[in-house]
Protein backbone atom coordinates (compact mmCIF):
# COMPACT_ATOMS: atom_id res chain seq x y z
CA UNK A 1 127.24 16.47 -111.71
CA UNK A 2 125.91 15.91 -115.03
CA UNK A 3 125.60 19.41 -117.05
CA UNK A 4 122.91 20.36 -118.73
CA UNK A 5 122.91 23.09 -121.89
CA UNK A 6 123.54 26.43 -121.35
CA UNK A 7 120.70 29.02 -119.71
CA UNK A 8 118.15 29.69 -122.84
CA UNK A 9 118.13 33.61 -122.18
CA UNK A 10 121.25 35.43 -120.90
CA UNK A 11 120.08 37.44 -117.57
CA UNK A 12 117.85 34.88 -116.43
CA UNK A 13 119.01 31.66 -114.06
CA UNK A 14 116.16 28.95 -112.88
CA UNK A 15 118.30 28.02 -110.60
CA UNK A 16 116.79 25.24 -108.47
CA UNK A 17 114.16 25.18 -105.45
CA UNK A 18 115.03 26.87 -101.95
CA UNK A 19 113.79 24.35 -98.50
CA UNK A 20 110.40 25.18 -98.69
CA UNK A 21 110.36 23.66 -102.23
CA UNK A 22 109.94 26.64 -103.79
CA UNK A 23 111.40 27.46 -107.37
CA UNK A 24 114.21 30.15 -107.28
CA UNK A 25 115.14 32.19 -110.35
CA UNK A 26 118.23 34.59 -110.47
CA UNK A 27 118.23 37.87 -112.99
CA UNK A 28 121.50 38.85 -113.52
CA UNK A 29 121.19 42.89 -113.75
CA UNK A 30 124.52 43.27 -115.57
CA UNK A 31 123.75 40.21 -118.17
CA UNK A 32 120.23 42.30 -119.16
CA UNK A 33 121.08 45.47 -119.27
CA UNK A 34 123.88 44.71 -121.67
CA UNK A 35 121.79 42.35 -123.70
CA UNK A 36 118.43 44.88 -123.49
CA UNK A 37 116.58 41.67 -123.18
CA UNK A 38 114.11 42.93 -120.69
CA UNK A 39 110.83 41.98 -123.17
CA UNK A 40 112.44 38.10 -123.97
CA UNK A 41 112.91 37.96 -120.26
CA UNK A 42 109.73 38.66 -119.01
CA UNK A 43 107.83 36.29 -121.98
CA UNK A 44 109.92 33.50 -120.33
CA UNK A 45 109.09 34.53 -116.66
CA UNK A 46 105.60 34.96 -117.80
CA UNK A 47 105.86 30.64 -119.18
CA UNK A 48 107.57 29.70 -115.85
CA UNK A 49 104.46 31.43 -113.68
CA UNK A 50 101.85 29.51 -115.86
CA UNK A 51 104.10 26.48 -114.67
CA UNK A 52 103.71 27.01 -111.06
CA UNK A 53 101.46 24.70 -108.96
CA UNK A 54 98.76 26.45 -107.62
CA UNK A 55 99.37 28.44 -103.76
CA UNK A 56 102.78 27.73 -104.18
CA UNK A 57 105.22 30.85 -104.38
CA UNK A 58 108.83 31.35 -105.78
CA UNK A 59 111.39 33.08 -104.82
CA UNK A 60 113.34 36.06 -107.19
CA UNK A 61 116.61 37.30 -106.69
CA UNK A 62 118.32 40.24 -107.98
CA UNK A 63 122.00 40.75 -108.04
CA UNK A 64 124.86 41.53 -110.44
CA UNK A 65 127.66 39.83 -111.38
CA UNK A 66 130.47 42.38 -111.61
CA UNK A 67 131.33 44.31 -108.34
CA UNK A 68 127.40 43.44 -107.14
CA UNK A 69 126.66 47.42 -106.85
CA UNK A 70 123.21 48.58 -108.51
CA UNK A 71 121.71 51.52 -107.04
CA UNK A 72 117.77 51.66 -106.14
CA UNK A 73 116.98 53.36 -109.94
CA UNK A 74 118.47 49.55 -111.11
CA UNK A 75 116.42 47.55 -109.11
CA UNK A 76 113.28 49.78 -110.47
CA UNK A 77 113.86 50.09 -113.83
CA UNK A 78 114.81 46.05 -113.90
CA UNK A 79 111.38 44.86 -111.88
CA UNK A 80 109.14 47.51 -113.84
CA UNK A 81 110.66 46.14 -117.12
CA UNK A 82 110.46 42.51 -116.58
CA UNK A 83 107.91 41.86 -113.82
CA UNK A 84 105.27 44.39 -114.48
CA UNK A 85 104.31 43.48 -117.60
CA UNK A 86 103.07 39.87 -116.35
CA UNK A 87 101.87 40.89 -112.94
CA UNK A 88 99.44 43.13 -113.96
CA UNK A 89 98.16 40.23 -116.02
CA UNK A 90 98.14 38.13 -112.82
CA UNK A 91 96.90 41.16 -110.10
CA UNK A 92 93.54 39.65 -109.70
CA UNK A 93 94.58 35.93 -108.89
CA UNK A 94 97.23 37.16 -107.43
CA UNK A 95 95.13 39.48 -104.47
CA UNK A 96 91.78 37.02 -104.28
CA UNK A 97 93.78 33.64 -104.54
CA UNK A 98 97.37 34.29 -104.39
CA UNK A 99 98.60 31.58 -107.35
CA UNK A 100 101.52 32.91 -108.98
CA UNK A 101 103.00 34.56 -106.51
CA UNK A 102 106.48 36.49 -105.22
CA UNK A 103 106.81 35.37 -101.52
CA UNK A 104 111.08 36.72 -101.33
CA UNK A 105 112.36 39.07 -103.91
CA UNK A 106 115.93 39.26 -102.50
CA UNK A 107 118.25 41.70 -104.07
CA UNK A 108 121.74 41.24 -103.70
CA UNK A 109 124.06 44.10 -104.21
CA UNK A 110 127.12 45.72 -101.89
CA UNK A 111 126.07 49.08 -102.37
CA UNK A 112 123.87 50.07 -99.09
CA UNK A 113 122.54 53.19 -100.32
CA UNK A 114 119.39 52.85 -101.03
CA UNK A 115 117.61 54.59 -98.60
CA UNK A 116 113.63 53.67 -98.48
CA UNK A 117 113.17 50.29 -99.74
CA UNK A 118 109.79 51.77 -101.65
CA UNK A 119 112.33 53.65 -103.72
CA UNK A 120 113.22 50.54 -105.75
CA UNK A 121 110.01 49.44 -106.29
CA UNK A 122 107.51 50.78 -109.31
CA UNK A 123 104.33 52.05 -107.33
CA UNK A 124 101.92 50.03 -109.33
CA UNK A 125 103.45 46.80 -107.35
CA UNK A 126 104.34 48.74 -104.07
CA UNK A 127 101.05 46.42 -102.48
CA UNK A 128 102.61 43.34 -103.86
CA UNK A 129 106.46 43.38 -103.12
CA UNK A 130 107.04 46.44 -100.40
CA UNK A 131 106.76 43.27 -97.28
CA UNK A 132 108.45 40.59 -99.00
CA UNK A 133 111.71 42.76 -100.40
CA UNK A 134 115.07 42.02 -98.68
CA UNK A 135 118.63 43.68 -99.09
CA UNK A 136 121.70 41.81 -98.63
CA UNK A 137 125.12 42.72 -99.91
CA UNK A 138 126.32 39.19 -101.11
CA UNK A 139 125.14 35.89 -101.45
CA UNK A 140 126.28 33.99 -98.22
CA UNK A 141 123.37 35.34 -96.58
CA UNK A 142 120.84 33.49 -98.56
CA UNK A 143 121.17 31.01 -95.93
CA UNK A 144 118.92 33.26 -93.89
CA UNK A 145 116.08 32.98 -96.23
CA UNK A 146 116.69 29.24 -96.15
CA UNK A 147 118.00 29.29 -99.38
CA UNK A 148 121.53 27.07 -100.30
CA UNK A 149 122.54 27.62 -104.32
CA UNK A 150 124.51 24.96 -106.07
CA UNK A 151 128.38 26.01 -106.34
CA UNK A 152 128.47 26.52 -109.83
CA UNK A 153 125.80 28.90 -109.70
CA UNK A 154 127.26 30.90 -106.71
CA UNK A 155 130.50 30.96 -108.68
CA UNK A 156 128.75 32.08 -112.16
CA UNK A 157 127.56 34.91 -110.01
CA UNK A 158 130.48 35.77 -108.95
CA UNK A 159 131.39 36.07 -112.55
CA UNK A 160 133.88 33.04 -112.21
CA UNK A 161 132.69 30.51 -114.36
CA UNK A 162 130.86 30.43 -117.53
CA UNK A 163 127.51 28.87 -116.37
CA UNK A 164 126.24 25.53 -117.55
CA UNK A 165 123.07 24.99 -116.17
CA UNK A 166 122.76 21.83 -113.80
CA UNK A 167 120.55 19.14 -115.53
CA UNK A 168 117.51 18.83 -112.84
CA UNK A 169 116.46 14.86 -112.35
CA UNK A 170 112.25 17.15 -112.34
CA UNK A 171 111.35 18.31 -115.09
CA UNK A 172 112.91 16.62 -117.95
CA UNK A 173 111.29 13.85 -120.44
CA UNK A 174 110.79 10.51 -119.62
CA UNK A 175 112.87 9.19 -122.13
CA UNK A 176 115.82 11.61 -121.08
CA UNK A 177 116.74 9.14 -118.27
CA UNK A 178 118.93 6.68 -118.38
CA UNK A 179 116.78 3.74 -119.85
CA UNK A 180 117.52 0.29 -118.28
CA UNK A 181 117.23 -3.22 -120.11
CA UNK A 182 113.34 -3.32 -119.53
CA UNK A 183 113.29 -0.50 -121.39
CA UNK A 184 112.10 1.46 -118.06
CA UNK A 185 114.06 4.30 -117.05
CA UNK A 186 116.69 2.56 -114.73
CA UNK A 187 115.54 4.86 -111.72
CA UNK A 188 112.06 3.62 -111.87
CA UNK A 189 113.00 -0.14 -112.52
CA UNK A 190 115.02 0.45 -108.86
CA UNK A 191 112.42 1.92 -107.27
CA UNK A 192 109.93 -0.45 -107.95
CA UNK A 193 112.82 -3.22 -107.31
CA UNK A 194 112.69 -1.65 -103.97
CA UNK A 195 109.34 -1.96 -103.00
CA UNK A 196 108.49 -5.23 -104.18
CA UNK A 197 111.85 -7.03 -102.64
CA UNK A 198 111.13 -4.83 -99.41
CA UNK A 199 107.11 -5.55 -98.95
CA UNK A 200 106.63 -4.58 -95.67
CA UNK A 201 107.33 -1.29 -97.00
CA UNK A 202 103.79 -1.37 -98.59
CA UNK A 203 102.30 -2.01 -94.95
CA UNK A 204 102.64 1.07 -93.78
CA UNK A 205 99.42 3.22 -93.60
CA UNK A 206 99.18 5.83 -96.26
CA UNK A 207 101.88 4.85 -98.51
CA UNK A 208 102.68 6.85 -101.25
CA UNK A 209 100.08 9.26 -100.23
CA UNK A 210 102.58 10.63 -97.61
CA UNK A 211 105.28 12.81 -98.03
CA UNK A 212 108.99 11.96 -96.76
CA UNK A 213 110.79 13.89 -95.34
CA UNK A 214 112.28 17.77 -98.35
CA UNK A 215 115.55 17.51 -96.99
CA UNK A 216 116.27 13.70 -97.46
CA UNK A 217 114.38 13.75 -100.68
CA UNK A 218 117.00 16.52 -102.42
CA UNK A 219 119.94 14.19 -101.55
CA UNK A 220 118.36 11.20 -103.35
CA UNK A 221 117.85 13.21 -106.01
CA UNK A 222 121.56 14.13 -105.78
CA UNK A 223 122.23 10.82 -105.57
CA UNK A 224 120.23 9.93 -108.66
CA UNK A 225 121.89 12.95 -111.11
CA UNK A 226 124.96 10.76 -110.49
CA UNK A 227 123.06 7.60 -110.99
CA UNK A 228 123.94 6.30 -108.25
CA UNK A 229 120.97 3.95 -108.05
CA UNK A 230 121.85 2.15 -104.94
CA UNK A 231 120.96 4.79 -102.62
CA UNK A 232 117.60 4.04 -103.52
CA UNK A 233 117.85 1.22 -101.25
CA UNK A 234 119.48 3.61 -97.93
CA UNK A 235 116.51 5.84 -98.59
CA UNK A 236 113.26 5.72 -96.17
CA UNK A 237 110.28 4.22 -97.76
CA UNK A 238 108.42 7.76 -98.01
CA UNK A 239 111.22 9.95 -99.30
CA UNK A 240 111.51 7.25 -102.33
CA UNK A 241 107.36 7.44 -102.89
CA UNK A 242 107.72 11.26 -102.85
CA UNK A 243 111.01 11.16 -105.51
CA UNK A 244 108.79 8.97 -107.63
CA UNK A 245 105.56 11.03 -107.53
CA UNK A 246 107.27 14.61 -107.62
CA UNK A 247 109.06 12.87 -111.26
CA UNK A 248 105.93 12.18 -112.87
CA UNK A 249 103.76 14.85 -111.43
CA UNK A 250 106.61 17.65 -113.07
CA UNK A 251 107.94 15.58 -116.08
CA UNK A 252 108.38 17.90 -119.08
CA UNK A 253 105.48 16.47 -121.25
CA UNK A 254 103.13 14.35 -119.13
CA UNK A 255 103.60 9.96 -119.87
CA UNK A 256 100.24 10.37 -121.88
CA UNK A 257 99.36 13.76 -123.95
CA UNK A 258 98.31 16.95 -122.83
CA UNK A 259 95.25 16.34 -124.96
CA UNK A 260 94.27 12.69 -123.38
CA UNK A 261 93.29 14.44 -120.06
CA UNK A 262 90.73 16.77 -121.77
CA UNK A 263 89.53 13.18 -123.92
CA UNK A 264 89.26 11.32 -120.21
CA UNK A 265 87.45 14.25 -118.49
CA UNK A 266 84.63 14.57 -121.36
CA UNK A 267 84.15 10.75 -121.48
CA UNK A 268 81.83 9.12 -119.05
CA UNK A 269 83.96 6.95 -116.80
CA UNK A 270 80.99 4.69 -116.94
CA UNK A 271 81.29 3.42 -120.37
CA UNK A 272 81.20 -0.14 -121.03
CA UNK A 273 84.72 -2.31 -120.17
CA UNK A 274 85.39 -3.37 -124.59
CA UNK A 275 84.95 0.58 -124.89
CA UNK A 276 87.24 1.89 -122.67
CA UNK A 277 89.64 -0.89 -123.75
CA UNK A 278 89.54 0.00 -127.00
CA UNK A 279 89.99 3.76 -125.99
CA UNK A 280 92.92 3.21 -124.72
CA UNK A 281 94.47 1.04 -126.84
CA UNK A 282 94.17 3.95 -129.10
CA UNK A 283 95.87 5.63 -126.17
CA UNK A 284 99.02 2.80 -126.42
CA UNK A 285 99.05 2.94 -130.06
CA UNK A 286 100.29 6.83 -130.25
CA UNK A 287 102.90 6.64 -126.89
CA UNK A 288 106.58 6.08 -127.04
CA UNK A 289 107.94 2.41 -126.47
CA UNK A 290 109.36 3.85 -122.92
CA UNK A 291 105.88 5.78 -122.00
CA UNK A 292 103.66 2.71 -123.02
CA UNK A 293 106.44 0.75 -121.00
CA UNK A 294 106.08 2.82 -118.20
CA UNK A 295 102.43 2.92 -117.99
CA UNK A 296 102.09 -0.71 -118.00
CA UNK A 297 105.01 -1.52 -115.64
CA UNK A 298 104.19 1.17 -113.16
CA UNK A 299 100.26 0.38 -113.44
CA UNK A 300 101.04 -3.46 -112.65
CA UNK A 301 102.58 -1.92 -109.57
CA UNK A 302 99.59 0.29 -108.31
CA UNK A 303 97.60 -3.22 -108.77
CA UNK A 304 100.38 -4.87 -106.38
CA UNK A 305 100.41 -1.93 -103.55
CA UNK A 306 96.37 -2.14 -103.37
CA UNK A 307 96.67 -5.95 -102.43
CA UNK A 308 97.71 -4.76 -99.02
CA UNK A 309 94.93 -2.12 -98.71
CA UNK A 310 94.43 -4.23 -95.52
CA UNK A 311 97.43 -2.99 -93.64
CA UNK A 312 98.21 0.22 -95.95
CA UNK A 313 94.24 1.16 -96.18
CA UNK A 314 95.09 2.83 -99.80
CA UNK A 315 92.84 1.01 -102.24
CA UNK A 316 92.16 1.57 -105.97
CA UNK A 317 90.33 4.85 -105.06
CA UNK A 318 93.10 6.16 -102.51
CA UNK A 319 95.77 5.08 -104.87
CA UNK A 320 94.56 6.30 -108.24
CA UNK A 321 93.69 9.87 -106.32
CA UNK A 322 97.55 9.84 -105.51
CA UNK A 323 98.23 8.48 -108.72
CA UNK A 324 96.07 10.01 -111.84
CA UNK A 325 98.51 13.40 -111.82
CA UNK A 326 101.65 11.42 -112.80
CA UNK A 327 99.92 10.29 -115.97
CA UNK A 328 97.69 12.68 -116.72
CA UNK A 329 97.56 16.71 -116.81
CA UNK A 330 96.43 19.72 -118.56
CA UNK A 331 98.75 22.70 -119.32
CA UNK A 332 97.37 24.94 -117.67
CA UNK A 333 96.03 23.44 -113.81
CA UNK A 334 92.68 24.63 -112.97
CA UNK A 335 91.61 24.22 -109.36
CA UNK A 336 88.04 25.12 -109.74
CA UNK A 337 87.90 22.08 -112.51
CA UNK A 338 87.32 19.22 -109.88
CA UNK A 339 84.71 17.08 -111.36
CA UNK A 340 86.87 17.09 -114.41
CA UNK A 341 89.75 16.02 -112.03
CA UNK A 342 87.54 13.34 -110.25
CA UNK A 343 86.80 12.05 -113.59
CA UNK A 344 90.18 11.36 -114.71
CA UNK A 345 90.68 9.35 -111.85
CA UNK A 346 87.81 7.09 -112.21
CA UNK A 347 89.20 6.43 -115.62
CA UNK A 348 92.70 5.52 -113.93
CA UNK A 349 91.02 3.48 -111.73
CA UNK A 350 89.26 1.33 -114.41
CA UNK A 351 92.99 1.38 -116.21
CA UNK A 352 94.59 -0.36 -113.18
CA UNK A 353 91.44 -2.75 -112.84
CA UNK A 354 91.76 -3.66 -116.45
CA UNK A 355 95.44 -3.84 -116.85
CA UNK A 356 96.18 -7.36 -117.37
CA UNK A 357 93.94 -6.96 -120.43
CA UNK A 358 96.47 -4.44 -121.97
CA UNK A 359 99.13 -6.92 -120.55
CA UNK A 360 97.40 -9.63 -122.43
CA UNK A 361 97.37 -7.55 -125.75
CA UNK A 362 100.92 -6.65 -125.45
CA UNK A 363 102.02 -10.12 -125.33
CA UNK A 364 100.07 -10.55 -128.45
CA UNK A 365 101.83 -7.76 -130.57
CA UNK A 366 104.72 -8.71 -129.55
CA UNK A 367 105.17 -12.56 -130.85
């Protein structure tokens, strides 16, 4: 496995997503109590909530790393300290919409004296947490919860190992990949090897706007850490669509800016064809060499999978609805922004319709 650097905060573990692909995060009672970290801790919980995709929940779990006993007054003073101060920023969306939320806080400790559950949590989040709390006394019954840690981590709990966090293949940079002689990361030049040497592939109906199957999809990502490339071509059709969406959609820093999406959703996607070229040529101008690379290798592919809208029935519209969130976002995901959203995507539409243009200009620069 490659290793990634070490946890930014002591106490605090992101450490992967359970079956339901939700994140998991670990806070190491023994780890914040010595480092009285609490206030760090919850500023960085409080960055990883405004990450979360909207109605999808993440699980917590409590434990220590010594002899795994903490008494009820631990588990208290630890939540009240670190979760209380962001969920009563949160309580409203959290009640009328539930974004953001806890659905398993899992404490894991050998000492079964507790006595009422209610007793280790702070009574201004009893309404929250009291349903969703569970006790177990060590970590080989996550598996109940469907949850299955990475060695390393169950052995860095255990106080074994120093802990190195596991690189993720989501959420990184684009250009922290391994880059392949196109200048493409070498995952997406296979993936889009695949499809185009496997075409009937792109007859199937809803390509790429169906998901494959979680299970299947975390050992190609496996697969992938090791870059071990081939098993992109063992892998069903939709589990590779889903890698290559769920890469984009959660890249570190979006292919184009932050900024570009609020630029796209104020322009009128009407605008005349020699204005929006020159838009985005201003666009190209300020992206990396792999980004701009990307975009036009990737958008030259979109073109290719609507030329069997036929058989597939995903045409410009379908596929730049699927599409528009692995190039574009905002920081912060607002669900009640959809005409902005819609907007975007007309503009990625007229991007794929007027890519050989940019093709065209590229050639240019380049001689």
């Amino acid at each position: 496995m490659n290793q990634g650097k070490q946890y930014e905060i002591q106490g605090l573990l992101k450490a992967g997503i359970d079956k339901n692909q939700q994140p998991i995060y670990v806070m190491l009672h023994n780890l914040i109590i010595k480092n009285k970290n609490e206030e760090e801790i919850a500023k960085k919980f409080e960055s990883y909530l405004q990450q979360f995709r909207p109605f999808k929940g993440f699980v917590l779990i409590i434990c220590s790393q010594n002899d795994g006993q903490m008494n009820a007054k631990d588990v208290k003073h630890l939540i009240k300290k670190t979760l209380k101060q962001f969920f009563t920023l949160f309580k409203r969306k959290v009640e009328q919409i539930q974004l953001k939320r806890i659905d398993k806080l899992i404490i894991i400790s050998n000492n079964q004296n507790y006595g009422k559950k209610e007793k280790s949590i702070p009574f201004s989040l009893k309404s929250l947490l009291k349903e969703k709390l569970h006790f177990i006394n060590n970590a080989s019954f996550l598996d109940t919860y469907d949850i299955e840690l990475h060695q390393s981590i169950l052995k860095f709990l255990c106080n074994q190992i120093e802990y190195q966090e596991q690189q993720s293949f989501y959420g990184r940079d684009l250009d922290s990949y391994p880059i392949g002689q196109s200048g493409l990361p070498i995952f997406l030049e296979e993936i889009i090897k695949y499809y185009t040497q496997n075409t009937n592939c792109l007859l199937k109906e809803g390509i790429f706007r169906l998901s494959g199957s979680h299970e299947e999809e975390m050992k190609l990502v496996e697969q992938l850490l090791q870059q071990n490339y081939e098993a992109i071509q063992y892998s069903e059709p939709d589990v590779i669509a889903t890698v290559l969406k769920n890469t984009l959609v959660n890249l570190k820093n979006p292919i184009f800016p932050f900024e570009i999406y609020a630029i796209l959703r104020d322009t009128n996607p009407q605008i005349p064809t020699n204005e929006f070229v020159d838009m985005f040529s201003i666009f190209f101008a300020h992206l990396s060499k792999v980004n701009r690379l990307t975009v036009f290798k990737l958008v030259e592919f979109i073109k290719f999978i609507a030329g069997f809208e036929k058989e597939n029935r995903m045409d410009l519209h379908n596929l730049s609805i699927v599409f528009a969130p692995c190039f574009f976002r905002t920081k912060e995901v607002n669900q009640l922004d959809y005409q902005g959203a819609m907007t975007v995507v007309l503009h990625f539409k007229s991007l794929i319709q007027n890519i050989d243009s940019f093709l065209e200009q590229q050639k240019r620069l380049s001689l």
